[in-house]
Protein backbone atom coordinates (compact mmCIF):
# COMPACT_ATOMS: atom_id res chain seq x y z
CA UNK A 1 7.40 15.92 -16.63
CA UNK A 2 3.95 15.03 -15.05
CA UNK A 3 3.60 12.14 -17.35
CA UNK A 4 6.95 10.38 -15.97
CA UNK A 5 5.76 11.31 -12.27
CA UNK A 6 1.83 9.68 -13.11
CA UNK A 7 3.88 6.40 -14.99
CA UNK A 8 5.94 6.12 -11.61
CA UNK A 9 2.87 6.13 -9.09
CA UNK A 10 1.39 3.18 -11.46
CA UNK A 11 3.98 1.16 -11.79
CA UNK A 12 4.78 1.73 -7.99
CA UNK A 13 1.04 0.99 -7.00
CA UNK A 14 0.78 -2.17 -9.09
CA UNK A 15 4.09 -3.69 -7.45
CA UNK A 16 2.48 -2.58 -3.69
CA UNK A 17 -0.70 -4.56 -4.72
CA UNK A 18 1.27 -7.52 -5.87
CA UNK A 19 3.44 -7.65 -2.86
CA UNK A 20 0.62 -7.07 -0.45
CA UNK A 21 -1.67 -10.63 -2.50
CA UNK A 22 1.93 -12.71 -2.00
CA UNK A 23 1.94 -11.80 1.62
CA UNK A 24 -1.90 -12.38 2.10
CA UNK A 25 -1.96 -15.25 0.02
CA UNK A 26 1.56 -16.97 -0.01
CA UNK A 27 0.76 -19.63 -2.70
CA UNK A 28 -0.60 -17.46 -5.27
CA UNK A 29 1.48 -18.14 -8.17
CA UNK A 30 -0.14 -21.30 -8.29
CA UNK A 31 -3.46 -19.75 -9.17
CA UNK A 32 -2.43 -16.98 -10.72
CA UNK A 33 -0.63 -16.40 -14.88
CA UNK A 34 2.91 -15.25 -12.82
CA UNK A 35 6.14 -16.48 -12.59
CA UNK A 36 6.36 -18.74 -16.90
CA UNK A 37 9.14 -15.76 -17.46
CA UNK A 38 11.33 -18.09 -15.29
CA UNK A 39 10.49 -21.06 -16.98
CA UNK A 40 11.19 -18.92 -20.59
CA UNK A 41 14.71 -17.72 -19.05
CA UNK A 42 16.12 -21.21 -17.90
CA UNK A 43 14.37 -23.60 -20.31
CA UNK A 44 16.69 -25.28 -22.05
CA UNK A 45 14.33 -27.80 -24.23
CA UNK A 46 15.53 -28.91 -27.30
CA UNK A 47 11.96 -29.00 -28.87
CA UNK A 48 11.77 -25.43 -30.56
CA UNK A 49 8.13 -26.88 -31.31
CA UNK A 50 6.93 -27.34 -27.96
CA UNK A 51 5.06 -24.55 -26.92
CA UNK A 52 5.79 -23.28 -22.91
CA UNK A 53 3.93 -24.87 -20.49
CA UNK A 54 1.02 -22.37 -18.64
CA UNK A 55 2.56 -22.61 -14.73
CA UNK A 56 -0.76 -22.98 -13.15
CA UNK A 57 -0.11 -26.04 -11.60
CA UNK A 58 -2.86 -25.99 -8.81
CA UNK A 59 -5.53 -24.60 -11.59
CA UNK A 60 -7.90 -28.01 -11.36
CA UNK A 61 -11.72 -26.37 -11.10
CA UNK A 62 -13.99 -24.13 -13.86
CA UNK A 63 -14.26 -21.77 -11.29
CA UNK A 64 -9.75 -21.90 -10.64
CA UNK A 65 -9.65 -21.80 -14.83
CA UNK A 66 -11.83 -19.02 -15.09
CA UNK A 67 -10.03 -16.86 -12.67
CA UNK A 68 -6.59 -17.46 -13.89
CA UNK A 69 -8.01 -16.28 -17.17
CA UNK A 70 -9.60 -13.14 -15.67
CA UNK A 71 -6.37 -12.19 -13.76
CA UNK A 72 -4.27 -12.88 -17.18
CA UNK A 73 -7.01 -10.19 -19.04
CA UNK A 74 -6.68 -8.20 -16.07
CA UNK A 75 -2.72 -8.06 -16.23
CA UNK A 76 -2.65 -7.31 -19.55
CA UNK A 77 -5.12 -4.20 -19.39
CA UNK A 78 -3.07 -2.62 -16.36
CA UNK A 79 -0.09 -3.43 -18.39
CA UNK A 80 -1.24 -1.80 -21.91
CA UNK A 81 -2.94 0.96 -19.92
CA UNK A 82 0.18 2.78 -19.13
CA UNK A 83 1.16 2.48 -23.09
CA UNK A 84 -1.67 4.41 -24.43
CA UNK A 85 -0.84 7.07 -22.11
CA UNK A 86 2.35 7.47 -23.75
CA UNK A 87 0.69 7.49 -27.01
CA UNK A 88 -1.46 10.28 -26.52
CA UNK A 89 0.91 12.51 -25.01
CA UNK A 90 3.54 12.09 -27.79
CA UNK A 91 0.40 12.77 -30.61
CA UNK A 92 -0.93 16.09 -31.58
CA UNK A 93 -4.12 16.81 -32.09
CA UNK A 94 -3.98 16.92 -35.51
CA UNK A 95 -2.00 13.44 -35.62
CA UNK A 96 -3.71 11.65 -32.77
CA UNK A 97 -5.57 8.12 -33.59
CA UNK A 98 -8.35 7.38 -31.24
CA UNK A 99 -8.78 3.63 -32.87
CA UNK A 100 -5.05 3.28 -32.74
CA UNK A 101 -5.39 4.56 -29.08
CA UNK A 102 -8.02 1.73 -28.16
CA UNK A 103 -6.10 -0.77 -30.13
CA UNK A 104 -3.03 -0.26 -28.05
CA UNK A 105 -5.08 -1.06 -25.03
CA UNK A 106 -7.45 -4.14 -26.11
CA UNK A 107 -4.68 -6.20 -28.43
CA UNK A 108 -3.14 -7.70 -25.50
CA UNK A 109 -6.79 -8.85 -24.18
CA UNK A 110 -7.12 -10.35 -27.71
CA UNK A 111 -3.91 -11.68 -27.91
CA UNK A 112 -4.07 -13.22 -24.74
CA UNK A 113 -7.23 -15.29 -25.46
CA UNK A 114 -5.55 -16.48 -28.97
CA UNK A 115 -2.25 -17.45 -27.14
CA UNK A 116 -3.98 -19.50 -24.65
CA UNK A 117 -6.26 -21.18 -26.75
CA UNK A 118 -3.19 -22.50 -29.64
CA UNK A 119 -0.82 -22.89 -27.38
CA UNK A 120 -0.45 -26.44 -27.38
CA UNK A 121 -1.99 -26.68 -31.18
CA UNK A 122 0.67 -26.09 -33.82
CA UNK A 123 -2.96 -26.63 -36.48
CA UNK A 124 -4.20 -24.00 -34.56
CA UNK A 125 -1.73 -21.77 -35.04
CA UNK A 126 -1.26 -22.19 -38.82
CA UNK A 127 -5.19 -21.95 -38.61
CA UNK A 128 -4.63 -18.09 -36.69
CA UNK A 129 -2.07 -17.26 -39.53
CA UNK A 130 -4.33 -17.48 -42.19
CA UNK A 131 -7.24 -16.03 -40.41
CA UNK A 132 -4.97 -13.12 -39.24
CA UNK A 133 -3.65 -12.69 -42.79
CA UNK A 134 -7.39 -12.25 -44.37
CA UNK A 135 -8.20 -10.14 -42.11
CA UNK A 136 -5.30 -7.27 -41.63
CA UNK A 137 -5.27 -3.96 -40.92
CA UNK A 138 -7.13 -1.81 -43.31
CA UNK A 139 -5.70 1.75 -42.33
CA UNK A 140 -1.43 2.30 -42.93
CA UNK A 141 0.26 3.40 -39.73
CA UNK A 142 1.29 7.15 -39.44
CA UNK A 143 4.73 6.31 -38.28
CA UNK A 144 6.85 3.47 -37.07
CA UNK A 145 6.58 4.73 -33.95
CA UNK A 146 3.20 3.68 -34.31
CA UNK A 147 4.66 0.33 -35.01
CA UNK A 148 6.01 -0.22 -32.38
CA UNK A 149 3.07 0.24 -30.03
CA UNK A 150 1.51 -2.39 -31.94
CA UNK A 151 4.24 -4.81 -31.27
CA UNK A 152 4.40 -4.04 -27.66
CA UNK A 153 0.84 -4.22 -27.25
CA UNK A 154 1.21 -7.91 -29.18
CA UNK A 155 4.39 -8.86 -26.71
CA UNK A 156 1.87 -7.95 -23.78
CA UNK A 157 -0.82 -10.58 -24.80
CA UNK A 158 2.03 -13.28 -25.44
CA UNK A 159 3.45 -12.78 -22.28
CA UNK A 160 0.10 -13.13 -20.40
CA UNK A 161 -1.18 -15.59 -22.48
CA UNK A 162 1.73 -17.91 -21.23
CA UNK A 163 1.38 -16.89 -17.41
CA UNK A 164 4.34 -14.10 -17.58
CA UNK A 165 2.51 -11.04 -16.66
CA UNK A 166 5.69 -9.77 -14.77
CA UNK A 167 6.95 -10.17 -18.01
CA UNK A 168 4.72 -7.98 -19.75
CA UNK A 169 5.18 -5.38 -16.81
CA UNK A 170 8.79 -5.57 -17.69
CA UNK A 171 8.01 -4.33 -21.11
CA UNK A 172 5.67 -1.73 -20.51
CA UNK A 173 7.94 -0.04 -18.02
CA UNK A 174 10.88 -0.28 -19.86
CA UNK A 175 9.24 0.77 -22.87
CA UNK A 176 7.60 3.31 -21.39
CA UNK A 177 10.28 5.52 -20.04
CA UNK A 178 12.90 4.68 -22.57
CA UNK A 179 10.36 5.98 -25.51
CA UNK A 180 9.56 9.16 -23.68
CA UNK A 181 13.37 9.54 -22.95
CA UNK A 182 14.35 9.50 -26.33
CA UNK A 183 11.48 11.67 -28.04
CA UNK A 184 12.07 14.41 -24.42
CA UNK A 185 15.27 14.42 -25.83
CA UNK A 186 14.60 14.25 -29.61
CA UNK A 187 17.16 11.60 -30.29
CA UNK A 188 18.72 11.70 -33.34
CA UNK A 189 16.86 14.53 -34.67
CA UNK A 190 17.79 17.65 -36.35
CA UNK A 191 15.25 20.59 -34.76
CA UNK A 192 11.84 18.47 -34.76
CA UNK A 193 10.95 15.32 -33.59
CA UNK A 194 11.38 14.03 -36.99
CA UNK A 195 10.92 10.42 -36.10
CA UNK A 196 7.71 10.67 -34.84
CA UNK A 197 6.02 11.92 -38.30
CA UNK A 198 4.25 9.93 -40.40
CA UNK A 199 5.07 9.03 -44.13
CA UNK A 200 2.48 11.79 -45.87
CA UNK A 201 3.71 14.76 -43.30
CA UNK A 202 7.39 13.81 -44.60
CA UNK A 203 6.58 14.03 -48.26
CA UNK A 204 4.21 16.71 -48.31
CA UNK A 205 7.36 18.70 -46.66
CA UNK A 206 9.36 17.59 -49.35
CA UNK A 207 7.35 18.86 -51.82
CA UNK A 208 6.51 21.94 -50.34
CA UNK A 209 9.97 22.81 -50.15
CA UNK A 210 10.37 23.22 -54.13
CA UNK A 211 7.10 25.06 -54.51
CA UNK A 212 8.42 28.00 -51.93
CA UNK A 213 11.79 28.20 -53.63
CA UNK A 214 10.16 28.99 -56.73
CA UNK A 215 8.04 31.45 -55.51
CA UNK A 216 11.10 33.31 -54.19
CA UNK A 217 12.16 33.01 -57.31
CA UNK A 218 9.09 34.54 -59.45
CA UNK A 219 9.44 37.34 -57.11
């Protein structure tokens, strides 16, 4: 599938980059939102309310903040980018979501902004709640594969929010190909790609079901 060959390239071309910055610059995770995912796998504090501290440790200047903040946007665009590929090739016409689409790609940049700015603030973050709670979405998802986008695109601002962006290439990939694995291969479905519908497209099959039996009947 050209998709899975174009999702390879990426990924591929955003690990050559990396690599080629560590060599040229052997001290960038110091300036740079990479490398809290180790800090998340071995922490063993006993403070669930202590939030996970942002591993910039030589960050000191404006100009240093500014550019770890930049390069945390900047890793979670390349990371979402990939995901709204997905989305769009899995969509029909008739069921694709441009806002959704756009969504999928500027949460993270969102999220990351939020997560940085309450991370130490547990006020803050009851503040967010309520702010994020007045303000929900106004249009129902189609699916829960839609859903799930969503989440992932969330998951991609938390992680570079806290200075994991290899974290939130983790997820993309691994999202990525398993979610195009399963709906290549229509797991779990019977004939369509059942899973993938949303809630009106099931029940307006439902119904239309009866209405042709009865026909066949009158006739």
């Amino acid at each position: 599938m050209k998709l899975f060959l174009e999702l390879t390239l990426y990924y591929v071309a955003l690990i050559v980059a990396l690599l080629i910055l560590q060599q040229v610059f052997p001290n960038i995770h110091d300036y740079l939102p990479i490398g809290a995912a180790d800090e998340l796998i071995r922490s063993t504090q006993p403070d669930l309310l202590k939030g996970t501290a942002i591993g910039a440790t030589e960050v000191r200047t404006t100009a240093e903040s500014l550019g770890w903040l930049m390069a945390a946007i900047l890793g979670a665009l390349l990371t979402a980018l990939p995901v709204s590929w997905v989305y769009m090739e899995i969509r029909e016409e008739h069921q694709y979501d441009q806002a959704l689409d756009t969504t999928i790609v500027m949460m993270p940049v969102v999220v990351t902004g939020i997560v940085v700015i309450v991370q130490h603030s547990l006020a803050l973050a009851f503040s967010l709640a309520g702010i994020a709670g007045a303000v929900r979405f106004r249009n129902s998802l189609k699916s829960t594969g839609d859903a799930l986008f969503i989440l992932l695109s969330i998951g991609i601002g938390l992680s570079a929010g806290i200075g994991a962006v290899e974290l939130a290439f983790a997820m993309s990939l691994g999202f990525n190909y398993c979610f195009l694995l399963l709906w290549l291969k229509n797991y779990g479905g019977r004939g369509d790609k059942r899973y993938l519908r949303g809630v009106h497209e099931e029940t307006a099959a439902a119904s239309a079901k009866p209405d042709k039996a009865d026909k066949d009947d009158d006739g």
